[in-house]
Protein backbone atom coordinates (compact mmCIF):
# COMPACT_ATOMS: atom_id res chain seq x y z
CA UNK A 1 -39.10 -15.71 11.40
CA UNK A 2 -36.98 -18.75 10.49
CA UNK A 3 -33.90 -17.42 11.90
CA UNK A 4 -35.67 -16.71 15.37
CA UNK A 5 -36.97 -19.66 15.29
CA UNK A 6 -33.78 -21.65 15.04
CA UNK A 7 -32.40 -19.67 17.43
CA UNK A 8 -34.68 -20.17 20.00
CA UNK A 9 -34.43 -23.97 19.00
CA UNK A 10 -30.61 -23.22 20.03
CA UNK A 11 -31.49 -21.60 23.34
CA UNK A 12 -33.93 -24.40 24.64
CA UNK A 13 -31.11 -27.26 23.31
CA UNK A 14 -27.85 -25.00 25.36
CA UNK A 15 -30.54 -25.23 28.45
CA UNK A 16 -31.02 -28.72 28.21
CA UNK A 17 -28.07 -29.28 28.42
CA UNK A 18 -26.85 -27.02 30.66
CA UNK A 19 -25.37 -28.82 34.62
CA UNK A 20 -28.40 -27.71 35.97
CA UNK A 21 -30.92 -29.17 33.93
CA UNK A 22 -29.00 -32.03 33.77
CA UNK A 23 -27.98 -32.67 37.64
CA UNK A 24 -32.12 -32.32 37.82
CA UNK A 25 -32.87 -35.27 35.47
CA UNK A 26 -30.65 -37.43 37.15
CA UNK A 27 -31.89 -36.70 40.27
CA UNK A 28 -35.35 -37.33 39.39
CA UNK A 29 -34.30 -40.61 37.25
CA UNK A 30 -32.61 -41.35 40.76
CA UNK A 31 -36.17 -40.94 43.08
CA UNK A 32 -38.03 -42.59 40.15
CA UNK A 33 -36.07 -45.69 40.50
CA UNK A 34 -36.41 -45.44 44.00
CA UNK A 35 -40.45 -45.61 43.35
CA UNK A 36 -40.17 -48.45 41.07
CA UNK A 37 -38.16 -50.55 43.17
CA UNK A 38 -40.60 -49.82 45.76
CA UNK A 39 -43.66 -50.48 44.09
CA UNK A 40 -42.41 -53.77 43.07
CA UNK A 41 -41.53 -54.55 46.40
CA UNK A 42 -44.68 -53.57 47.26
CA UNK A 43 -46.47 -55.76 44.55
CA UNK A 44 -44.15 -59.01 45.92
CA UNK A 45 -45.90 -58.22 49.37
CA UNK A 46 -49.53 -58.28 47.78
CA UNK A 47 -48.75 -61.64 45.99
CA UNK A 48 -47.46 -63.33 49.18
CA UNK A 49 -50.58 -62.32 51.38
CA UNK A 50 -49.78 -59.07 52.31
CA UNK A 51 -51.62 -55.75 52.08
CA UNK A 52 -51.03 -52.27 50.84
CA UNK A 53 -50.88 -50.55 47.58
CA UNK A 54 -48.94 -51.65 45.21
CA UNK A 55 -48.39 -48.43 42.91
CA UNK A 56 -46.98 -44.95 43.55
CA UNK A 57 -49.35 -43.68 46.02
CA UNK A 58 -48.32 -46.98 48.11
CA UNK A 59 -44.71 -46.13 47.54
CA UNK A 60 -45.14 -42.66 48.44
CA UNK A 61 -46.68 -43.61 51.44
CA UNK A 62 -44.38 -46.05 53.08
CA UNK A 63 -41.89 -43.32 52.54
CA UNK A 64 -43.55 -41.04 54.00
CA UNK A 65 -44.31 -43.12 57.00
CA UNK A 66 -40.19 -43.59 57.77
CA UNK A 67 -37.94 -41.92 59.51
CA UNK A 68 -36.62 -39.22 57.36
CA UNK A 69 -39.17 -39.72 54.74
CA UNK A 70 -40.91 -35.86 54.96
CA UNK A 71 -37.27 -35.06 53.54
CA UNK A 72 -37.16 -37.66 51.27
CA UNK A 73 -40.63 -36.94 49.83
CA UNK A 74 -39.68 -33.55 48.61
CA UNK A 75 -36.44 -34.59 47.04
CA UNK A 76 -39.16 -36.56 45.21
CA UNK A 77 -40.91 -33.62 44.34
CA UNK A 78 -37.49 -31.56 43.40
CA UNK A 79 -36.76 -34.15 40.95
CA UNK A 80 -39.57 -35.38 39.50
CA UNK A 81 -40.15 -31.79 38.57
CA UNK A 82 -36.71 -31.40 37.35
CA UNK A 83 -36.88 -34.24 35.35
CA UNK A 84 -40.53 -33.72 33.93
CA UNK A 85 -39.13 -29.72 32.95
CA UNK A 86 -36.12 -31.57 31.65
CA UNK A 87 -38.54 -33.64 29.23
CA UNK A 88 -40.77 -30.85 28.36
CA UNK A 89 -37.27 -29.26 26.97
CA UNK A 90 -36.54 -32.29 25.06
CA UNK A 91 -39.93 -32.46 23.41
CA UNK A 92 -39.04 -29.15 22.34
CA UNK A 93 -36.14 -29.56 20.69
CA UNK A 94 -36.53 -33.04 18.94
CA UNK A 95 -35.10 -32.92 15.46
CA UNK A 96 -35.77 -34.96 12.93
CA UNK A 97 -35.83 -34.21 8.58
CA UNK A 98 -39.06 -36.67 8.86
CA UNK A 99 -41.98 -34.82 9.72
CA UNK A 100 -44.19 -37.33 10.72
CA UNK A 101 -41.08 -39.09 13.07
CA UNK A 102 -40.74 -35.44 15.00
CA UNK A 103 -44.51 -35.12 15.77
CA UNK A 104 -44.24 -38.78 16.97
CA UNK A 105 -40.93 -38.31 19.00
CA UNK A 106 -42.55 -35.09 20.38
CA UNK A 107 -45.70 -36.37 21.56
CA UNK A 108 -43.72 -39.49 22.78
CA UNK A 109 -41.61 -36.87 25.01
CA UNK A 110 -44.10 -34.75 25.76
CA UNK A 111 -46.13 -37.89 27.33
CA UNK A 112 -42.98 -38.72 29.55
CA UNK A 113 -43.02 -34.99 30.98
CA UNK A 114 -46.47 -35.65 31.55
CA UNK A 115 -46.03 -38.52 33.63
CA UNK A 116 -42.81 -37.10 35.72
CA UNK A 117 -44.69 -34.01 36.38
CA UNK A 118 -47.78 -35.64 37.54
CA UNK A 119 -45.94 -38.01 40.06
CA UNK A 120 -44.67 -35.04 41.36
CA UNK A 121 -47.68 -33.48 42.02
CA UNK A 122 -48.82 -37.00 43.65
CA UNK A 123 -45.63 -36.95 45.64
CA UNK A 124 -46.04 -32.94 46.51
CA UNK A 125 -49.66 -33.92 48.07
CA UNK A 126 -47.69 -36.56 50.56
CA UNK A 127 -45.20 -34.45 51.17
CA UNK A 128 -48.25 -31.72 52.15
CA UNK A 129 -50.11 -34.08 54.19
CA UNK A 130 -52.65 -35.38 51.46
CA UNK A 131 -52.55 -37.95 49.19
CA UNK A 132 -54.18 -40.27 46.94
CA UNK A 133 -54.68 -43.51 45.61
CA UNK A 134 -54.18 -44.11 42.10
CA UNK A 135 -57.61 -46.03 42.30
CA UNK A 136 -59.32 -43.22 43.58
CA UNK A 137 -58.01 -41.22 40.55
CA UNK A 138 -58.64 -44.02 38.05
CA UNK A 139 -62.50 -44.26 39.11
CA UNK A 140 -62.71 -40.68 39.32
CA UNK A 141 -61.48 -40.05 36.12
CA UNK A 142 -63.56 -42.81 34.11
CA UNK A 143 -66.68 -41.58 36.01
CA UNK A 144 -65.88 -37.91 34.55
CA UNK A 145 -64.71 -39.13 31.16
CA UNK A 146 -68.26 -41.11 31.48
CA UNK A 147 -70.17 -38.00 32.18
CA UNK A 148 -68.73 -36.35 29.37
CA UNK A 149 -70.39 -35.58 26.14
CA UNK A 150 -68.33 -38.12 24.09
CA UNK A 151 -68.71 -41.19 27.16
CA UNK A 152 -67.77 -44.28 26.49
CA UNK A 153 -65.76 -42.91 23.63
CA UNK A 154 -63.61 -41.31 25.89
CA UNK A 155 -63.04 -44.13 28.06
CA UNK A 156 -62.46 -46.48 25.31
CA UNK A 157 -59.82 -43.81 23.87
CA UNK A 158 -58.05 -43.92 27.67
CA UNK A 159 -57.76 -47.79 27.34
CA UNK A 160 -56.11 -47.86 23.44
CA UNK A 161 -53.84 -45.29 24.51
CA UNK A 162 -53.01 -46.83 27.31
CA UNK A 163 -52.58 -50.50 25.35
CA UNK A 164 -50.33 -48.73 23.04
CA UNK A 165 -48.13 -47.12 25.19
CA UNK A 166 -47.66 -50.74 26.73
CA UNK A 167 -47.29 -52.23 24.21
CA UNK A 168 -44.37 -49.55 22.88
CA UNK A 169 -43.05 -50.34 26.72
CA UNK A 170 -42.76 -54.01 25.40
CA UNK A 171 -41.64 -53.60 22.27
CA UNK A 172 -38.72 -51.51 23.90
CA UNK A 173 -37.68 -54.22 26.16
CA UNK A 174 -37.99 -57.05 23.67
CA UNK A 175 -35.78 -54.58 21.07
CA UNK A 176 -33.16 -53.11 23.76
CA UNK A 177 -34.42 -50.40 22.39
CA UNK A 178 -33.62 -48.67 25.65
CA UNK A 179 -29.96 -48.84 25.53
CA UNK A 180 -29.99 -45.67 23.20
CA UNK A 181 -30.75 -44.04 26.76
CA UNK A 182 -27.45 -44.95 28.64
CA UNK A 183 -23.84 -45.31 28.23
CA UNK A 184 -23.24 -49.42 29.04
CA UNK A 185 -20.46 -49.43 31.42
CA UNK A 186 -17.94 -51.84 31.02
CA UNK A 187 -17.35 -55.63 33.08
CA UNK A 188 -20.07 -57.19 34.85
CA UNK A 189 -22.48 -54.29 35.19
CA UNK A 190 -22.51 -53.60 31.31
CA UNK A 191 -23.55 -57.07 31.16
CA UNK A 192 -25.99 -56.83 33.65
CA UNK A 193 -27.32 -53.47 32.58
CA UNK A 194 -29.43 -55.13 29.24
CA UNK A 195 -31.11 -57.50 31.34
CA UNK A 196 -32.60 -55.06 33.97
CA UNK A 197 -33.61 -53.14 31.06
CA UNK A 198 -35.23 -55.82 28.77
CA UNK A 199 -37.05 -57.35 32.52
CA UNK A 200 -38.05 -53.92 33.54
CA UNK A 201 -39.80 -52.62 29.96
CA UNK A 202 -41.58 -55.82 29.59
CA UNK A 203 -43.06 -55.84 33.17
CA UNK A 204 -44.01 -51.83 33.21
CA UNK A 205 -45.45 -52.76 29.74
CA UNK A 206 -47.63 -55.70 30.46
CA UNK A 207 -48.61 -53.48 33.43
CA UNK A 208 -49.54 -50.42 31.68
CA UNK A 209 -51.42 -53.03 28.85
CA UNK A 210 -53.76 -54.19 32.28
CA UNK A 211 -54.77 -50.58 32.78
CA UNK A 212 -55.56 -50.34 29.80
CA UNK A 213 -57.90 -53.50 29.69
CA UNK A 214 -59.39 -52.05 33.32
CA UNK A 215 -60.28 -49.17 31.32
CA UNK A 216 -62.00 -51.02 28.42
CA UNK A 217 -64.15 -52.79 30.84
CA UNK A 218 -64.97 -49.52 32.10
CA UNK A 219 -66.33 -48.51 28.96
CA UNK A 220 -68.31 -51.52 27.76
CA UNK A 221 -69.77 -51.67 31.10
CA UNK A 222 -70.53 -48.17 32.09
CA UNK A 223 -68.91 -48.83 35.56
CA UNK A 224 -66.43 -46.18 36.52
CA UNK A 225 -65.60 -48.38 39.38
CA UNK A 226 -64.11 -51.04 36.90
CA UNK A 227 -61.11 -49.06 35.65
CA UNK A 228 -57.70 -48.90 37.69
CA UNK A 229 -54.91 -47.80 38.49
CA UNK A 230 -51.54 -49.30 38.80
CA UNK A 231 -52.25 -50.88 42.20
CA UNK A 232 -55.58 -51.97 40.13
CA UNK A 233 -53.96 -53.91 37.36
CA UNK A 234 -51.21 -55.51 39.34
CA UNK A 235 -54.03 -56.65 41.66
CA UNK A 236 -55.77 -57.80 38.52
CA UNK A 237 -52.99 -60.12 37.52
CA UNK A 238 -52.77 -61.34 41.02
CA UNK A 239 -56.11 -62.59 40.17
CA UNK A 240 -55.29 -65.06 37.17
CA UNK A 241 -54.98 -68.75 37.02
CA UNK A 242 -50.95 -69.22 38.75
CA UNK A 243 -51.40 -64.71 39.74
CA UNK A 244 -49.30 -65.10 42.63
CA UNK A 245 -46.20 -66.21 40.29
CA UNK A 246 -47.43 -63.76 37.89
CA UNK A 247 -47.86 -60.78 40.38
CA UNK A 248 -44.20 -61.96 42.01
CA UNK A 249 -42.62 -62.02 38.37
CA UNK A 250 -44.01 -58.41 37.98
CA UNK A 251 -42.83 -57.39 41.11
CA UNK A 252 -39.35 -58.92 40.42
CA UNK A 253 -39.29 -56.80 37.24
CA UNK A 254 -40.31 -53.64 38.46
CA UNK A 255 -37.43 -53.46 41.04
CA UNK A 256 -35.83 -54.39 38.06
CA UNK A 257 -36.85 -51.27 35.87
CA UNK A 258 -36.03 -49.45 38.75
CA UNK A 259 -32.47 -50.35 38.97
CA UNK A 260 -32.50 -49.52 35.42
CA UNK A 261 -32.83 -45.87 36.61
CA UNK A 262 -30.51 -46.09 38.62
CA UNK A 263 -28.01 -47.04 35.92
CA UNK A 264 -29.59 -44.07 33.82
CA UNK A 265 -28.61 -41.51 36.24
CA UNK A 266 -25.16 -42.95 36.67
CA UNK A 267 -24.47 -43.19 33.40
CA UNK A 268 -26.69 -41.25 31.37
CA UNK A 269 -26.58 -40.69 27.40
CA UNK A 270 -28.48 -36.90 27.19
């Protein structure tokens, strides 16, 4: 039983790494930089008066409304998909003596072939005709999670998870802990690479950590209609005492943390 196990391990690591899998994650690590730089972009536009959604929906959208963009959308789709199929092999084969550190890394991968995998779907629905706002999702969900049996409980577990996993975002910027992820190229863009890194984490972080708090105030309330999406929280910080230097700083750093992926699928460390 051992023995098939470990080979099987084997199998799933050779197709990991195999040109195919890989040529898919860096597409998708391509298109996902894409959305972040738009979605900052986007964000800058709500700051300075403009309107819109600033999240992946609104991204998905103003591609889809170009020339070229039905084309462009399902490239989106191809490697989102790619990549998220990509991640659900690497939560698969994490290795690690420490027990405890596996289970984390594997949940911690498993999460990130989540996400991939669900902006696919969101950019398969554009690239359909449909679509949806992450709003619309938020509020839908927090109503159902509010319906549930375990309510509020639910909700409230939503918004920690959600605090933690910006946090973590935070934490990785602050650390460079994202550098394990790429191979630094030499000159001016090696030097440049840490920076878009450390400015991207820390505004996807303190983004996801407003979600989170949308979430909470959900709960306490009992108003599905609190809780939000990205478009939600960036909106939210737009909101605060000096929010339009806030939101623009964001914004700033998520075309940051999209150039970022750029970088990742130039130079990627698998």
């Amino acid at each position: 039983m051992a023995t098939s196990s470990a080979q099987a391990g084997q199998g799933l690591s050779r197709l990991r790494q195999s040109f195919g899998f890989r040529t898919g994650a860096r597409v998708g690590y391509l298109v996902a930089g894409l959305l972040h730089i738009l979605i900052g972009i986007l964000a800058i536009t709500v700051a300075l008066g403009g309107g819109g959604q600033a999240d992946q929906s609104g991204a998905l959208a103003t591609i889809a409304q170009n020339p070229g963009g039905a084309l462009l959308l399902w490239i989106i789709v191809v490697g989102l998909v790619a990549l998220g199929l990509w991640q659900v092999l690497e939560a698969l084969t994490v290795s690690d003596p420490d027990r405890k550190k596996r289970v984390g890394k594997r949940v911690k991968e498993a999460g990130k072939a989540i996400a991939y995998l669900a902006i696919g779907l969101t950019a398969l629905r554009f690239a359909t005709g449909g679509g949806e706002s992450s709003e619309q999702s938020a509020e839908g969900a927090a109503a159902g999670l509010l319906a549930s049996p375990l309510g509020v409980a639910a909700v409230l577990a939503v918004a920690l998870i959600a605090i933690g996993i910006g946090v973590a975002f935070i934490a990785s910027g602050v650390r460079k802990k994202f550098l394990e992820h790429v191979s630094v190229p030499p000159g001016g863009a090696g030097r440049a690479v840490p920076l878009l890194g450390q400015v991207g984490y820390v505004a996807k972080g303190v983004a996801v950590v407003v979600i989170g708090l949308l979430f909470g105030a959900a709960a306490f309330t009992h108003d599905p209609n609190r809780a939000g999406g990205l478009d939600g929280a960036l909106k939210a910080l737009a909101a605060l005492p000096f929010g339009v230097v806030v939101l623009v700083v964001v914004g700033l750093g998520f075309v940051a943390y999209g150039l970022f992926f750029f970088v990742r699928a130039w130079r990627p460390r698998f």
